[in-house]
Protein backbone atom coordinates (compact mmCIF):
# COMPACT_ATOMS: atom_id res chain seq x y z
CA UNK A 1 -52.76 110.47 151.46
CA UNK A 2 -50.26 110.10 148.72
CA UNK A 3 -51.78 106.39 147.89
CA UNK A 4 -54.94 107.66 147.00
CA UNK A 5 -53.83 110.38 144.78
CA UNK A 6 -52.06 107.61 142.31
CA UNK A 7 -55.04 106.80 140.99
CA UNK A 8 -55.85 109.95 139.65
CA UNK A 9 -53.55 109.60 136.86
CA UNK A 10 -54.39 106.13 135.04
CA UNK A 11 -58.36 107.35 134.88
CA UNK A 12 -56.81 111.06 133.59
CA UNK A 13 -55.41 109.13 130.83
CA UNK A 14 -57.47 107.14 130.29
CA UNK A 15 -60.29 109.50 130.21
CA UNK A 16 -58.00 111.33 127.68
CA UNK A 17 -57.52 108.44 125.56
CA UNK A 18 -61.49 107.98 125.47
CA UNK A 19 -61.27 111.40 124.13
CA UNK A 20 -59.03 110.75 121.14
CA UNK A 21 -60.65 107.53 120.54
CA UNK A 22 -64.16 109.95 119.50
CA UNK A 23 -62.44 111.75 117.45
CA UNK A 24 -60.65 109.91 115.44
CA UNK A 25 -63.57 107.84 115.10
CA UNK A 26 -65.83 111.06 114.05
CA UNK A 27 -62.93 112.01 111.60
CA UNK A 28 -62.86 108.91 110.00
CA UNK A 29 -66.51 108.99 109.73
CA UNK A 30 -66.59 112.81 107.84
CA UNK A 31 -64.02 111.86 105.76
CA UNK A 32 -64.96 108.43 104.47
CA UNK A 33 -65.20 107.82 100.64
CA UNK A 34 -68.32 106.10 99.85
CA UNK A 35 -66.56 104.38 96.78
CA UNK A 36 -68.66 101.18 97.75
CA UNK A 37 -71.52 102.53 96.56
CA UNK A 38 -70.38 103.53 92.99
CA UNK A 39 -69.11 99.44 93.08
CA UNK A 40 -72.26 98.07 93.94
CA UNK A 41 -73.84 100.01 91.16
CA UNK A 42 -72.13 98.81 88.60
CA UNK A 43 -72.30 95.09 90.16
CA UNK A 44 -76.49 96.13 90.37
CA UNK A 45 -76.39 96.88 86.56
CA UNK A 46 -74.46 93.99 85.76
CA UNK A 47 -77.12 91.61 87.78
CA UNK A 48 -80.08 92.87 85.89
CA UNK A 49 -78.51 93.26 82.54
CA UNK A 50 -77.34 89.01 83.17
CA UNK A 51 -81.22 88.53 84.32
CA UNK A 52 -82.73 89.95 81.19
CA UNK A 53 -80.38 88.04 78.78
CA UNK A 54 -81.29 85.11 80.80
CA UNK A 55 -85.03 85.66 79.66
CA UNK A 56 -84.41 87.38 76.25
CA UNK A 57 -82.41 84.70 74.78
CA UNK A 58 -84.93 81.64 75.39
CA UNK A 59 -87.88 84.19 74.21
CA UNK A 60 -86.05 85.66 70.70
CA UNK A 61 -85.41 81.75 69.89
CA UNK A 62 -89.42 80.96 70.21
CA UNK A 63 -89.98 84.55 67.90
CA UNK A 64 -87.61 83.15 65.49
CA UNK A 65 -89.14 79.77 65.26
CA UNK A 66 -92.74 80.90 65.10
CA UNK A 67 -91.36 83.35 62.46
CA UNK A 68 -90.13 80.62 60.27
CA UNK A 69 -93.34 78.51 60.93
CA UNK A 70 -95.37 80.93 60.14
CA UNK A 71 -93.83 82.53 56.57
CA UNK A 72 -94.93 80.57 53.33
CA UNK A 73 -91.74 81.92 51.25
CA UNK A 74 -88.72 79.60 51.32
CA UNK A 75 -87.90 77.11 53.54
CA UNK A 76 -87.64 76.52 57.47
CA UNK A 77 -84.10 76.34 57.47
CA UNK A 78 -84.02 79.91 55.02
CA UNK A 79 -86.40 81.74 57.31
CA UNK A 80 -84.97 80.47 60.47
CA UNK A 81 -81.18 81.25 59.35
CA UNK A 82 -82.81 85.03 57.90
CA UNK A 83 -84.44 85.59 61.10
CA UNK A 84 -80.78 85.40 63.18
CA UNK A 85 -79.11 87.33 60.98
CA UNK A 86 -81.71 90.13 61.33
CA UNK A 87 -81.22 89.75 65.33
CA UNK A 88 -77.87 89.34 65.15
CA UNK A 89 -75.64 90.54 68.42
CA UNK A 90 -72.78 89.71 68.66
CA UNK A 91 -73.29 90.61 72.71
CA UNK A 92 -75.94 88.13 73.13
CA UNK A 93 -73.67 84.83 72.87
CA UNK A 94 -73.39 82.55 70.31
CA UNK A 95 -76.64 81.60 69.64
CA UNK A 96 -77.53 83.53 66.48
CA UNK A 97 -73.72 82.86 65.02
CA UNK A 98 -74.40 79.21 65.53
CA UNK A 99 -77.98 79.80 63.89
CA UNK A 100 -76.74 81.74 60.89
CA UNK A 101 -73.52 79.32 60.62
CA UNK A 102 -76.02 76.14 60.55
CA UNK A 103 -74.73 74.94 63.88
CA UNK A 104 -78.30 73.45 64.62
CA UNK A 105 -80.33 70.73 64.03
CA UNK A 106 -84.37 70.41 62.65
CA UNK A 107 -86.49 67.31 61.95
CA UNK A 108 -89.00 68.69 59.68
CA UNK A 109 -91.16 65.05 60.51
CA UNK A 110 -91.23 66.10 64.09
CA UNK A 111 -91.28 69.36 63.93
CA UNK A 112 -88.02 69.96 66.43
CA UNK A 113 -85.42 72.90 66.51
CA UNK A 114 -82.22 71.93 68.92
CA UNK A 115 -79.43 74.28 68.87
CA UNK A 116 -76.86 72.78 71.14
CA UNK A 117 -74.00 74.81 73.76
CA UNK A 118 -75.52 77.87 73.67
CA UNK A 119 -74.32 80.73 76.05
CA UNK A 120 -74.22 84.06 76.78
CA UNK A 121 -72.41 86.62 78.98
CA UNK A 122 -71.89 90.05 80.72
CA UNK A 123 -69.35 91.93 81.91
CA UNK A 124 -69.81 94.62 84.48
CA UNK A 125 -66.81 96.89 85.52
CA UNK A 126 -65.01 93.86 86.74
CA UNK A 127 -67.10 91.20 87.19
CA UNK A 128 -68.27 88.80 84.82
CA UNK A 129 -71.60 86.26 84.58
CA UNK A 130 -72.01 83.72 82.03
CA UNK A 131 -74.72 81.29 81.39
CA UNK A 132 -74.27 78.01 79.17
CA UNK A 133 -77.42 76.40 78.13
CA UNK A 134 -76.46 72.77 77.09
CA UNK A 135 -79.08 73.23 74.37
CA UNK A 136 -81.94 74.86 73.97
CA UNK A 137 -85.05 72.73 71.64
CA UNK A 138 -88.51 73.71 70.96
CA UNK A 139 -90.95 71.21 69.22
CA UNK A 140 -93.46 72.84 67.17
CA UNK A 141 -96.35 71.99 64.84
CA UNK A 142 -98.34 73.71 62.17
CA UNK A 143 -100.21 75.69 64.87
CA UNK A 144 -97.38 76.59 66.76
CA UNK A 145 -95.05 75.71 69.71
CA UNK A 146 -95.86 72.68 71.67
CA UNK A 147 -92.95 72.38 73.85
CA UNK A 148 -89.61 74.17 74.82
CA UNK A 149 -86.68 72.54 76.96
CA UNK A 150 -83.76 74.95 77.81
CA UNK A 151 -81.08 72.76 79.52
């Protein structure tokens, strides 16, 4: 009779230590931080911010060279240097420093704009995303843009 009553205790403790197991599991649960969330947010923002630089910067270079094409006052190279200072930021890259500075190049006989190692970048809490375009050229005529490259 004894040898079956030595059993008893293992499965006592070991449905005890079940119980313990619960709840510390259900404590850790309720008192969890959900700091992960407030990270991912700022991550988020930092994504979309990256992806609308990532269109804004090819589509503010077009505006700029259809506004130079398109004024009769002064030259390409005035209007196209005017038109990056007025859009200057200093957040989106170096494109309209290298603009304003003359850091580009224009064939007025084939009607091409080439502004070479462009980029642009954001920082987001702690994380950063940068994009380099090796240049970035649009070929235009007197009606407008024919064709864009951003490499």
């Amino acid at each position: 009779m004894l040898m079956n009553k030595r059993g008893n205790i293992p499965i006592f403790l070991l449905a005890v230590f079940g119980v313990v197991l619960v709840g510390v599991a259900l404590f850790a649960m309720v008192t969890f931080d959900n700091g992960i969330s407030n990270e991912s947010n700022v991550i988020a923002s930092g994504v979309s911010e990256f992806a609308f630089r990532q269109e804004f910067v090819p589509i503010v270079f077009e505006r700029m060279v259809e506004e130079s094409i398109d004024k009769e006052v002064g030259s390409f190279e005035e209007n196209f240097e005017a038109a990056a200072e007025r859009r200057r930021d200093p957040e989106f890259g170096n494109l309209f420093a290298k603009i304003i500075q003359g850091d580009y190049s224009y064939d007025s006989l084939k009607g091409v704009v080439r502004v070479e190692d462009v980029f642009f970048e954001v920082r987001s809490g702690g994380s950063e995303f940068r994009r380099d375009y090796e240049y970035i050229e649009i070929e235009f005529d007197l009606n407008g843009i024919v064709r864009k490259v951003y490499k």
